[in-house]
Structures are given as C-alpha cells and as structure tokens.
Protein backbone atom coordinates (compact mmCIF):
# COMPACT_ATOMS: atom_id res chain seq x y z
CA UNK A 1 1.25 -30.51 11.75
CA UNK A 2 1.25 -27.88 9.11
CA UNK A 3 -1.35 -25.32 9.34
CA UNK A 4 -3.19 -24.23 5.95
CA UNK A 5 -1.22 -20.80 6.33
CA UNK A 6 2.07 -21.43 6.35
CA UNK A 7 4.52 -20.84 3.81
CA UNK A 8 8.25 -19.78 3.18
CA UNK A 9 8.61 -17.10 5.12
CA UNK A 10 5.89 -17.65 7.96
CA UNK A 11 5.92 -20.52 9.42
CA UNK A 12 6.38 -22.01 13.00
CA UNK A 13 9.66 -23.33 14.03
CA UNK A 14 10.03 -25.10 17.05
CA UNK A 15 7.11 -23.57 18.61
CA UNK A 16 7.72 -20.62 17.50
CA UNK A 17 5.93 -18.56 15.29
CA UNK A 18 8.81 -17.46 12.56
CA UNK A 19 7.81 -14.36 9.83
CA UNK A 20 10.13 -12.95 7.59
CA UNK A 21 13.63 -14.50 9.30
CA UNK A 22 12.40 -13.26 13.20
CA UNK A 23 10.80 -14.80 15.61
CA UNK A 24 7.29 -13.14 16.48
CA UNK A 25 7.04 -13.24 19.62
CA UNK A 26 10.72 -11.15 19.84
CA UNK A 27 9.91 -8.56 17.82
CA UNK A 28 6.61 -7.90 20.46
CA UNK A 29 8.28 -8.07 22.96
CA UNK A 30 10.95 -5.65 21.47
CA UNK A 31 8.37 -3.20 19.72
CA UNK A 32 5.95 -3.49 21.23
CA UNK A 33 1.96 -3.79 20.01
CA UNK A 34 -0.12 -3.21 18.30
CA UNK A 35 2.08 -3.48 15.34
CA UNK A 36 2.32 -3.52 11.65
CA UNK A 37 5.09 -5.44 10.14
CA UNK A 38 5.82 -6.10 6.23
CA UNK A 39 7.84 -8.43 4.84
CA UNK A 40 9.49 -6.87 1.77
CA UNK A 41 10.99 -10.07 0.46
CA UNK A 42 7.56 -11.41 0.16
CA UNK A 43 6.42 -8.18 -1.50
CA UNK A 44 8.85 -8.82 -3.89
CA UNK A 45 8.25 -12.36 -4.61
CA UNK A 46 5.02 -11.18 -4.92
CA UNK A 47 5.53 -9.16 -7.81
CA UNK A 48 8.09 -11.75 -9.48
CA UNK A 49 5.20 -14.37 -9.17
CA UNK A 50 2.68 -12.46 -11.27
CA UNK A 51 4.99 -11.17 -13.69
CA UNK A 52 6.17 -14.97 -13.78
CA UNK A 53 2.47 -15.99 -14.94
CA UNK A 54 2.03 -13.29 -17.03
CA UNK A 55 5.45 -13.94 -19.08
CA UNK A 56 4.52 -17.88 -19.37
CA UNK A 57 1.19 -17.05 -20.81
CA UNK A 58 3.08 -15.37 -24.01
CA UNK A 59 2.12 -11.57 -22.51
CA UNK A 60 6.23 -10.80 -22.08
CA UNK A 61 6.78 -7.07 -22.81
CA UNK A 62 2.80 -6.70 -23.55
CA UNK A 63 2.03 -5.88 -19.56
CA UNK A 64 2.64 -2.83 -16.82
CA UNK A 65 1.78 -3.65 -13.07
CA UNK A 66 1.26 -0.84 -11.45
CA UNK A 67 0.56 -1.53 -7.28
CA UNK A 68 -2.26 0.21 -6.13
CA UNK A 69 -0.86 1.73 -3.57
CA UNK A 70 -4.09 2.65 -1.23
CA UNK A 71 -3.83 -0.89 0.03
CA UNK A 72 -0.93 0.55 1.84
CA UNK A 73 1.28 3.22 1.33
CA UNK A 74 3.87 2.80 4.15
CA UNK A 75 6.81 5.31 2.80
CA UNK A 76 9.75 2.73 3.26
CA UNK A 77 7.44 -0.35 1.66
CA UNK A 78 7.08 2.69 -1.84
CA UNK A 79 10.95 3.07 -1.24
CA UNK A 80 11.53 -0.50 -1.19
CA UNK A 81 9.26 -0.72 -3.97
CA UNK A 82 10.90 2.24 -6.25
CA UNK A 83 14.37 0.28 -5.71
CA UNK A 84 12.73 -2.93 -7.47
CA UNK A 85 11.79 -1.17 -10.61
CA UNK A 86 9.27 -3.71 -11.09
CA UNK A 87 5.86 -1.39 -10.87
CA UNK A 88 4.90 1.71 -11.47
CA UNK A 89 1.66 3.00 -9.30
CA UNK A 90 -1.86 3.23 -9.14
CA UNK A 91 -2.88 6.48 -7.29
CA UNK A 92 -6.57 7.48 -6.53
CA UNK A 93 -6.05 11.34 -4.43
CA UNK A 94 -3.40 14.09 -5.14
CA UNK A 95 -2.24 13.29 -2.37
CA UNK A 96 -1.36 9.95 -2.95
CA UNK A 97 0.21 11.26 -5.86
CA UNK A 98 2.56 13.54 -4.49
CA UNK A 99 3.56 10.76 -1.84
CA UNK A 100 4.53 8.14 -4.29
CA UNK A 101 6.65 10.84 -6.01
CA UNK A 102 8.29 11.69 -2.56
CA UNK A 103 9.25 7.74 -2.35
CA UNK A 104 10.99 7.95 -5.75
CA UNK A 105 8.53 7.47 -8.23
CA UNK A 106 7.83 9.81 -11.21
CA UNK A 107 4.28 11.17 -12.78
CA UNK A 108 5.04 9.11 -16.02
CA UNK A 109 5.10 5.78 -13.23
CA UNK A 110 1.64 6.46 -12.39
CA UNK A 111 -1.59 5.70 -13.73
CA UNK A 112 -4.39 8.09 -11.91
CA UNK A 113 -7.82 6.59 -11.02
CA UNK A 114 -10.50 8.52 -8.93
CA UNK A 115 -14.13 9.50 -8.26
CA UNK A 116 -15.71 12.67 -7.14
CA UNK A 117 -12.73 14.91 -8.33
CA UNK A 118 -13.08 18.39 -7.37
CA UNK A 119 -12.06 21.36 -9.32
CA UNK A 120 -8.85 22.40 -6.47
CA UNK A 121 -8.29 18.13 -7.38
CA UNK A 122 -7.71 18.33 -11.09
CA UNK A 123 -5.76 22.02 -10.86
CA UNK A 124 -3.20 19.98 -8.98
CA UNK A 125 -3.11 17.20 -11.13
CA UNK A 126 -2.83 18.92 -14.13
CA UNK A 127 0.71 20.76 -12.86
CA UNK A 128 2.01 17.04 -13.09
CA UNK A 129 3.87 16.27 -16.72
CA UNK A 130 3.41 12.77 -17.31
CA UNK A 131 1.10 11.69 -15.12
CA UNK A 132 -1.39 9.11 -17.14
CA UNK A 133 -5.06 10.46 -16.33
CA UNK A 134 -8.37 8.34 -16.16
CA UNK A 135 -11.47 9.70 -16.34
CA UNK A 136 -14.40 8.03 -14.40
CA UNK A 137 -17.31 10.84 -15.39
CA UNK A 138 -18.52 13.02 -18.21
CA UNK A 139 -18.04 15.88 -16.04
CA UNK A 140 -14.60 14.99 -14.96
CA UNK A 141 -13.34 14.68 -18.86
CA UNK A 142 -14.89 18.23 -19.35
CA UNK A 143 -13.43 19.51 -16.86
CA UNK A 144 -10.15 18.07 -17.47
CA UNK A 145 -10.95 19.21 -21.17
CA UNK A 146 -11.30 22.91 -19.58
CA UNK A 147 -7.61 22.82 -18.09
CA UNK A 148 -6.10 22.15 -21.18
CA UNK A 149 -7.15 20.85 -25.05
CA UNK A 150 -5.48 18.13 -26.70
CA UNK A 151 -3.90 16.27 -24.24
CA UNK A 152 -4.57 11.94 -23.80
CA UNK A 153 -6.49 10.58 -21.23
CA UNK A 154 -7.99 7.55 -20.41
CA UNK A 155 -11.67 6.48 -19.61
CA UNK A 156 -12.68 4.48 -16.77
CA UNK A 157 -15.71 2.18 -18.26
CA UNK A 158 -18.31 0.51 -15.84
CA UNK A 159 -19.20 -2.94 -17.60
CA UNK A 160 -22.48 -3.25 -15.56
CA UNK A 161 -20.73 -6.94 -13.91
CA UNK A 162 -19.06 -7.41 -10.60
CA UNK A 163 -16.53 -9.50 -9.26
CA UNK A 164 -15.43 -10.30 -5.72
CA UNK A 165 -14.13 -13.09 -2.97
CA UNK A 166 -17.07 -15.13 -2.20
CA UNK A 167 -19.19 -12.65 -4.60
CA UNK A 168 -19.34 -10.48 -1.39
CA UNK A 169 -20.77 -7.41 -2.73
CA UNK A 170 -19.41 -5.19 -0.28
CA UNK A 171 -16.44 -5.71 -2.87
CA UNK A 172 -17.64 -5.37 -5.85
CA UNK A 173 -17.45 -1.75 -7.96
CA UNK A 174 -19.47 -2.69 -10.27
CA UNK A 175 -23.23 -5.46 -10.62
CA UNK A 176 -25.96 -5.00 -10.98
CA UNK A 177 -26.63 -2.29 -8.55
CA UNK A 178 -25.67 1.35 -10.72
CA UNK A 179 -22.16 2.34 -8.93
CA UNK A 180 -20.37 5.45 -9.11
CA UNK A 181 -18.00 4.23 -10.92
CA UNK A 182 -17.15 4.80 -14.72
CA UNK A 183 -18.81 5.04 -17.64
CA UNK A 184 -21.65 2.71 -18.71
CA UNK A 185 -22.39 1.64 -22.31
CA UNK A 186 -25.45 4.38 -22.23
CA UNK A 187 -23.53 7.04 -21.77
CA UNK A 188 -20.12 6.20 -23.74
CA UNK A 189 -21.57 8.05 -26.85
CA UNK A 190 -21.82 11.34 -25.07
CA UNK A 191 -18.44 10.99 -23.07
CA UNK A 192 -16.39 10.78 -26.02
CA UNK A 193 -18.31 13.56 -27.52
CA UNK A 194 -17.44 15.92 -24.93
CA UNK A 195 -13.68 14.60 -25.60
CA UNK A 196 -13.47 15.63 -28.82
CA UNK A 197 -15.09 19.02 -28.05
CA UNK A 198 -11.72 19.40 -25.92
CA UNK A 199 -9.77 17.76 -28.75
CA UNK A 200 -8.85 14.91 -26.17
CA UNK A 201 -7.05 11.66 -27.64
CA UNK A 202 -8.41 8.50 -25.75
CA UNK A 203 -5.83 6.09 -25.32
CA UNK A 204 -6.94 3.99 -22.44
CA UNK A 205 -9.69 2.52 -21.79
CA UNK A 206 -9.58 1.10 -18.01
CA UNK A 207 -11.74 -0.93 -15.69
CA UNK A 208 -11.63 -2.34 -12.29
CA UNK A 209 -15.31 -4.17 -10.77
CA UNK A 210 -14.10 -5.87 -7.64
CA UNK A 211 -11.53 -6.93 -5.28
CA UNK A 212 -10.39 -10.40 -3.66
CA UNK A 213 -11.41 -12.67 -5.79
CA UNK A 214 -10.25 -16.38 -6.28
CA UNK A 215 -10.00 -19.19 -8.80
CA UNK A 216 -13.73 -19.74 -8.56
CA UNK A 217 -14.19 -16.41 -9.63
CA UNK A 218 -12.63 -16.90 -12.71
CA UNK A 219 -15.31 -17.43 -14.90
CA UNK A 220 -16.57 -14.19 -14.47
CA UNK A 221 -13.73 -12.59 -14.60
CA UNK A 222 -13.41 -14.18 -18.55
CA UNK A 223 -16.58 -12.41 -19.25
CA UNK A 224 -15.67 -9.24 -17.57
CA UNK A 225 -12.78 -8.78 -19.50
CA UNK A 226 -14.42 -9.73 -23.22
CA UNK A 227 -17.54 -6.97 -21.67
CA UNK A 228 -15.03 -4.20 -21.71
CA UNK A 229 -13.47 -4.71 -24.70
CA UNK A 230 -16.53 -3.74 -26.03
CA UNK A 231 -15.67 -0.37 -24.87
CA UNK A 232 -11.97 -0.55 -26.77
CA UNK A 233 -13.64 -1.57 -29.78
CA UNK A 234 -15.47 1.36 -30.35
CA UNK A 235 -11.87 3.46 -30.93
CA UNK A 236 -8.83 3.60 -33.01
CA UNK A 237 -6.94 5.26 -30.40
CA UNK A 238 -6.56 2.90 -27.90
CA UNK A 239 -3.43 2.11 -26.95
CA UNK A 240 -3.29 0.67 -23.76
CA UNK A 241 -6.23 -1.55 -21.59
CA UNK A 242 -5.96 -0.98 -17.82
CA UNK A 243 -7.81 -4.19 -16.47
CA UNK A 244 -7.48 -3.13 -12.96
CA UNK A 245 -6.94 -5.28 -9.55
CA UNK A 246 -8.61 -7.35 -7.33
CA UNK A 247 -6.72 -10.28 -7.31
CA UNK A 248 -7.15 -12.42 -3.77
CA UNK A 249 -5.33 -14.27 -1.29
CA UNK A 250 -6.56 -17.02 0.51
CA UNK A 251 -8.27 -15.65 3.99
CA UNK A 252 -9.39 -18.96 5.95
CA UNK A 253 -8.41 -22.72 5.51
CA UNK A 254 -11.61 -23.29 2.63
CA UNK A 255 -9.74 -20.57 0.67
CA UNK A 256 -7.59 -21.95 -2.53
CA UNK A 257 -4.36 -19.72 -3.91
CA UNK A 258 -5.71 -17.71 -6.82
CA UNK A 259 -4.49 -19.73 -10.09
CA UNK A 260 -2.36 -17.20 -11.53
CA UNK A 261 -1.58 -19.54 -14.76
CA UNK A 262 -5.63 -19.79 -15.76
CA UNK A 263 -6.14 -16.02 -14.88
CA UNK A 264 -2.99 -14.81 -16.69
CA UNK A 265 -4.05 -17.26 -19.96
CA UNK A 266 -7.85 -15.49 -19.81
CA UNK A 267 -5.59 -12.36 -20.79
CA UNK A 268 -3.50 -13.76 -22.91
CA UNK A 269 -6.73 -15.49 -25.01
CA UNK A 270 -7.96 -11.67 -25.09
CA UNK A 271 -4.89 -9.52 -25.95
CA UNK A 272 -2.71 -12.21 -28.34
CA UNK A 273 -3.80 -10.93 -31.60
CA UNK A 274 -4.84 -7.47 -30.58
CA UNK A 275 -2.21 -4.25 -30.48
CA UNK A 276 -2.98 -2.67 -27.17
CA UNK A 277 -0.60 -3.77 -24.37
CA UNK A 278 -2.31 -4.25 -20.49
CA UNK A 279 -1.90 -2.46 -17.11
CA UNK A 280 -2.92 -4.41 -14.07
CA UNK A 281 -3.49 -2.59 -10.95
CA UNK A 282 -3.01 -4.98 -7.80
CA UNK A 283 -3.13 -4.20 -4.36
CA UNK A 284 -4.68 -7.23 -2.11
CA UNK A 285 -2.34 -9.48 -4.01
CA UNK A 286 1.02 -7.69 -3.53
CA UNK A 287 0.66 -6.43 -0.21
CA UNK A 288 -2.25 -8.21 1.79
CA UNK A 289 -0.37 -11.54 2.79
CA UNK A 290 3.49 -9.74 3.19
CA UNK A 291 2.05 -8.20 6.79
CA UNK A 292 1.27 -9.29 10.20
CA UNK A 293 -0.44 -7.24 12.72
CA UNK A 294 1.10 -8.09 16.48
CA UNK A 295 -1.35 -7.36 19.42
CA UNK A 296 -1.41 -8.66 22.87
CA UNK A 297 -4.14 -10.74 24.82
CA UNK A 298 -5.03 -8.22 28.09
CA UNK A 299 -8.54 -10.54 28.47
CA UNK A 300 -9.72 -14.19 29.06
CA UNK A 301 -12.73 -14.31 29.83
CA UNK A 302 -16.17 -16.44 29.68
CA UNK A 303 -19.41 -15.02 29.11
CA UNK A 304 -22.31 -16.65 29.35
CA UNK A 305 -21.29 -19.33 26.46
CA UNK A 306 -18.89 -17.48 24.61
CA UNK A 307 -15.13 -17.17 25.80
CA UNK A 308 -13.61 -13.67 24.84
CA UNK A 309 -10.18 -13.00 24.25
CA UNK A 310 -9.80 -9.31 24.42
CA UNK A 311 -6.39 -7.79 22.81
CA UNK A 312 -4.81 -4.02 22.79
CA UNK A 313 -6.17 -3.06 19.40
CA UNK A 314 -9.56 -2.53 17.47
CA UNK A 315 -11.32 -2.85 14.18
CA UNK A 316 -10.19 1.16 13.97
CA UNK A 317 -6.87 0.20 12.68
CA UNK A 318 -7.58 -2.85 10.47
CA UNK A 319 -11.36 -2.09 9.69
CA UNK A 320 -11.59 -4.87 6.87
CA UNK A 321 -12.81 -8.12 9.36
CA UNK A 322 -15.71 -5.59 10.59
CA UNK A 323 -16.45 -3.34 7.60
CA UNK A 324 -16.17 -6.01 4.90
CA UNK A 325 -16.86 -9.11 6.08
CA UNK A 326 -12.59 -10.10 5.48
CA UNK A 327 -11.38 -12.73 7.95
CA UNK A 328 -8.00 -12.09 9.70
CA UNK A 329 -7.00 -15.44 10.62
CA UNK A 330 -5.75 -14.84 14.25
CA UNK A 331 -2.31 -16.92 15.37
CA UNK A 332 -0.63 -16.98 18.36
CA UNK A 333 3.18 -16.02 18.57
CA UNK A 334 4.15 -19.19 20.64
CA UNK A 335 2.73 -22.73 18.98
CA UNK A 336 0.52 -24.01 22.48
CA UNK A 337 -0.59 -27.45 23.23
CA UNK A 338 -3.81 -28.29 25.19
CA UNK A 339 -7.31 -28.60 24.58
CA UNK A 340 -8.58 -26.48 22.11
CA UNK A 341 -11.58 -24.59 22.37
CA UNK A 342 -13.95 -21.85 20.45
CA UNK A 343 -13.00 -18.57 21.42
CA UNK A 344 -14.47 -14.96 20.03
CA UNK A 345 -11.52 -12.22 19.54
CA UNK A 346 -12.17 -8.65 20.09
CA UNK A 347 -10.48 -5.77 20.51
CA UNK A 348 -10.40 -2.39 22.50
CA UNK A 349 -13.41 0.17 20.99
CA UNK A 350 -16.60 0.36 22.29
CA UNK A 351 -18.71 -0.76 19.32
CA UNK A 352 -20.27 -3.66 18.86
CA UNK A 353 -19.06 -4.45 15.54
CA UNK A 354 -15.08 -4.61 16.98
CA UNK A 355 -14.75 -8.28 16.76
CA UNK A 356 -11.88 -9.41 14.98
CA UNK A 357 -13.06 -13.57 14.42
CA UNK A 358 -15.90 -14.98 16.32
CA UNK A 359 -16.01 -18.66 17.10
CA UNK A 360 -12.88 -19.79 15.45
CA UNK A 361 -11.46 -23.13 17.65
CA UNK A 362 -7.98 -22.24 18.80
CA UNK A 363 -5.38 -23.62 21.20
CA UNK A 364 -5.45 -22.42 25.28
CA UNK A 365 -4.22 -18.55 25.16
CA UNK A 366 -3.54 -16.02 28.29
CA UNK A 367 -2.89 -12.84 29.22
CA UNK A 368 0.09 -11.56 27.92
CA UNK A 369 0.37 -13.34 25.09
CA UNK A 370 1.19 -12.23 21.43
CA UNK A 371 -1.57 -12.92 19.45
CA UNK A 372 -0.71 -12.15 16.09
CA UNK A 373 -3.55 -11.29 12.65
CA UNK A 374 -2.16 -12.63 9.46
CA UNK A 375 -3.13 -11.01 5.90
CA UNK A 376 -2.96 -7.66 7.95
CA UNK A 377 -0.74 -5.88 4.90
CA UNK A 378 -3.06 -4.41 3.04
CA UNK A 379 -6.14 -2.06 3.81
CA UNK A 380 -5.56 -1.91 7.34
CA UNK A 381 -3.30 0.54 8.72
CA UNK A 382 -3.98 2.69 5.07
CA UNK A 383 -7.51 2.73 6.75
CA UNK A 384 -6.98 3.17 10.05
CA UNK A 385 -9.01 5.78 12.38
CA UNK A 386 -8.41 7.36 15.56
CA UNK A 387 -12.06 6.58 16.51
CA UNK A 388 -12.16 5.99 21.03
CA UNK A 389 -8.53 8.00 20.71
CA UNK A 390 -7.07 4.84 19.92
CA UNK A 391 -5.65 4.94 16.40
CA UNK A 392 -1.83 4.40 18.11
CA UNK A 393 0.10 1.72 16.30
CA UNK A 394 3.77 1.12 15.15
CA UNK A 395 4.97 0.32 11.23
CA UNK A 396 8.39 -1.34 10.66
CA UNK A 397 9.27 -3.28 7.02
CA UNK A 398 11.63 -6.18 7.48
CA UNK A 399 13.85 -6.69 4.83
C-alpha cells in the first residue's frame, strides 16, 4: 500500500523507509538524532517544477524566483543553490544578507524585504551596491531617502486581503486585521510623496499576504493579485511586480498538491499585456518537503487513555506543529505490521504545547526506534531555540 506521502525520492522500499537514495533508518543510526537532512535533488526539482509552470503559462523570460531563504538558510543548501543559477534570494535581516553573499550570491541576486528596520539596519544595507531595496513604511523610505537621494527602491504594499493553508490566520500577513506590514491604499499618497522629496525612483511595487496555501486558495489569490495592481497602476515607473511567496505543500493525507498550472495562468491572465516582468519569492514550496527531521522513540507509554510516544527532540527546534498549527506527518524509519492504534507524539521540553501530532493512528512503535517528521525543511531548524538547553541538533544535505 502506498501512503499519501510518498513520492520519487521518499518512499518505502522493502520495509524500509528510503529518502533521497539512503535508507533512513542508516543514516540514524550513523548520525545520529535529532537530525535535519535535505535532499538537494528535490530542491532542485523543486525549482525546475515552478519555473516549468511558469514557462507553459507564456511567462518565459517575464519571471525571477528568488528563494526566500528564512525558511532555511543551511550554508551548503545556499551553496548548492548558488551552483544552480536558478534563483536569486529573498533576504529579510542584514544578516541574512551578508550570509547569502558568503554562499556565493551577489547584492544584485537579492531582493531585500523587512519590517522594523533600525537606523544601524539601513547604514549596513546601504554599503551594499546592487542590492534591490523594499520599503515596507513611510518612515523606512525617509530614512532610506536620508542615506542617499536618487537611488530606486521598491514599496512593499499591504492590499488589506490575506491568504493562507486552511485560511489559518496565524499565516496570513495581511486581512482584515491592520498588520505591520506595507503600505495600505490610505497612506500610498503620502509614501510616494516623501519619495520624491528624496528624489527616489519607484520601480517595484511588491507584496506578500500569506504563506501555505493550496489550490483551494486560489481564488483569492486571483483577487489578491488584481488588488495590488492597483498599487502599480498608480506609477509610470514600475518596472518590476514582486508577488511574493506562500506557495504550500500538502501537510496531511486531506491535503491536494498546489496546482501550479491554474496558479501560474492567474499570473499570466495579469501580466500578458502589461510591461512589468514578476519576482516570486518562495520558501515553503522549495524547501519545506526536500527535509526530514530523524528523532528517536525513548517513551511508550499509556496514560490514562492516551498512549504517548515520547522522542529526543522538541517543538524548540521545529516550532511550526506547536506555534502555527502546521502538521508534521510523523513516519517511522522501518515500515511495521500489527495493529494499529492512536498514539500522541511529543517531544523532550517541559511545556505543554511540545506535542508534535496528537491522535494520529499509526502502526506498533518502541523504544529505540527512528521515528522520522516529514515536511521538516523549511522553518524549523531556521527557527530553532535553545529553550530547556536543548536546541542540539545535526544538519547534513544529501546530494
């Protein structure tokens, strides 16, 4: 039987669980857990897939992806990028900056996106030739402005909609709750007023409102997109439309693939007769299903009703299950047979909220085992803590 999960590349193979060419349950045992590993193969195919949809939808040298590289910026998974040459980056901190230059990449590859800037933030981003700036604030665009006149920038815009897996709103940068996050219509007026007090040329506009969502999603993502072009309209300088990321992969078996034809032809519909080429920023999409995360089960136990299976690792280093509601769809390393039965993971910190997947029915698993937590390549060890003194985990990229 084929479980909803599997694919090229992970799959089990006479009972045992395969990922990337190696067998699981090896590479714990050699390793060690907990454990991060990426499959860079998939990573690429990954990238080859989008551009793939992107190209058939009549978008072929209209587009930039540029991987937004706080979903996981493991230095040999940027290096392994760089060699591609198929994206640029999406940084959101100086600091993430000056990493993805240390893996290869120059300031003209990267498009910068953040919130909150301080003034030490922007006098180290302005030393950077090349390096394509987006403003999120009135105050950050005057204080760019103050660093130096006439330059280009780009303006993050806040369409006042939201998108997200499941509408989940602990996704979503943008709804109808005011966010922090770019510009809204109100206040567009003044923001390019205080521009062209700095003689600053606009030529992005650039948008991102949520993260994981799916086909059904779809529809709103139509109208997000024809929302901001409200926001391009209103220029002659526009020369390129960052439409952010958020693109999802499927977390549990009621999850679809994202339809990557009708999302790229919702672009396509919006750009073919206007001049400005796109960006797209992904993270989730590249990264999230090209890494497992290997732990091992140190605890069987039933309590009261509910049977525990306790494993050397917490929501600290993978916080996404208990901070936003993400399912990591737990698998064991060795295929068993027996009576299945509902089970509760959870890990190693002493808070309540460090449970991994509650109730899910799986097959008979003991102590010892490898217990592996698919989807586990993006936004999880980018995130991690060292919250209880146990933030200790291993990276590796199999290539």
């Amino acid at each position: 039987m084929t479980e909803w999960w599997e694919r090229e590349g992970l799959q089990y193979r006479d009972g045992f669980l395969i990922f990337a060419g190696r067998q699981v349950d090896d590479l714990a045992r050699q390793f060690g857990t907990p454990a991060f590993f990426y499959d860079g193969r998939r990573f690429t195919a990954n990238i080859e897939r989008l551009r793939s949809a992107l190209d058939q939808a009549g978008l072929v040298n209209r587009y930039r992806i540029k991987y937004a590289m706080k979903a996981n910026r493991f230095m040999p998974l940027l290096t392994h990028l760089r060699k591609t040459g198929l994206t640029g980056i999406d940084a959101c901190s100086p600091g993430e900056v000056e990493h993805a230059i240390s893996c290869g990449f120059s300031a003209e590859d990267i498009s910068f996106t953040a919130t909150s800037l301080a003034n030490r933030d922007l006098e180290r981003l302005t030393r950077l030739r090349g390096l394509s700036m987006n403003c999120d604030s009135i105050s950050t665009i005057r204080r760019w402005g103050e660093l130096g006149i006439g330059r280009s920038i780009g303006i993050r815009v806040n369409p006042a909609m939201g998108i997200s897996r499941a509408q989940n709103e602990k996704l979503k940068y943008s709804g109808v709750n005011t966010t922090k996050f770019g510009i809204y219509r109100e206040q567009f007026g003044d923001a390019l007023a205080v521009a062209r007090d700095y003689d600053l040329t606009i030529n992005k506009i650039h948008f991102h409102t949520g993260c994981g969502y799916l086909t059904p999603q779809l529809e709103i993502w139509d109208a997000i997109v024809e929302s901001c072009l409200w926001f391009v309209d209103q220029l002659d300088s526009v020369e390129v439309v960052n439409v952010g990321g958020g693109l999802g992969v499927p977390h549990t078996a009621m999850d679809s693939p994202l339809d990557l034809t009708r999302w790229a032809s919702i672009l396509a519909r919006h750009f073919r007769n206007r001049p400005q080429s796109i960006e797209i920023e992904p993270g989730d999409y590249l990264a999230k299903d090209t890494g497992l995360l290997l732990l091992t089960v140190n605890t069987v136990e039933q309590k009261m009703e509910t049977v525990f299976v306790g494993v050397d690792a917490g929501f600290n280093i993978a916080v996404e299950p208990a901070g936003y509601g993400l399912p990591f769809h737990p698998v064991a390393a060795l295929r068993q047979t027996g009576n299945n039965r509902k089970v509760t993971i959870v890990g190693n910190i002493n808070e309540a909220l460090d449970v991994w997947y509650a109730d899910i029915t799986m097959p008979p698993l003991s102590e010892g085992q490898c217990l592996t937590l698919i989807n586990a390549g993006a936004y999880s060890s980018s995130m991690a803590s060292n919250h209880c003194m146990r933030g200790e985990f291993k990276e590796f990229l199999l290539l």
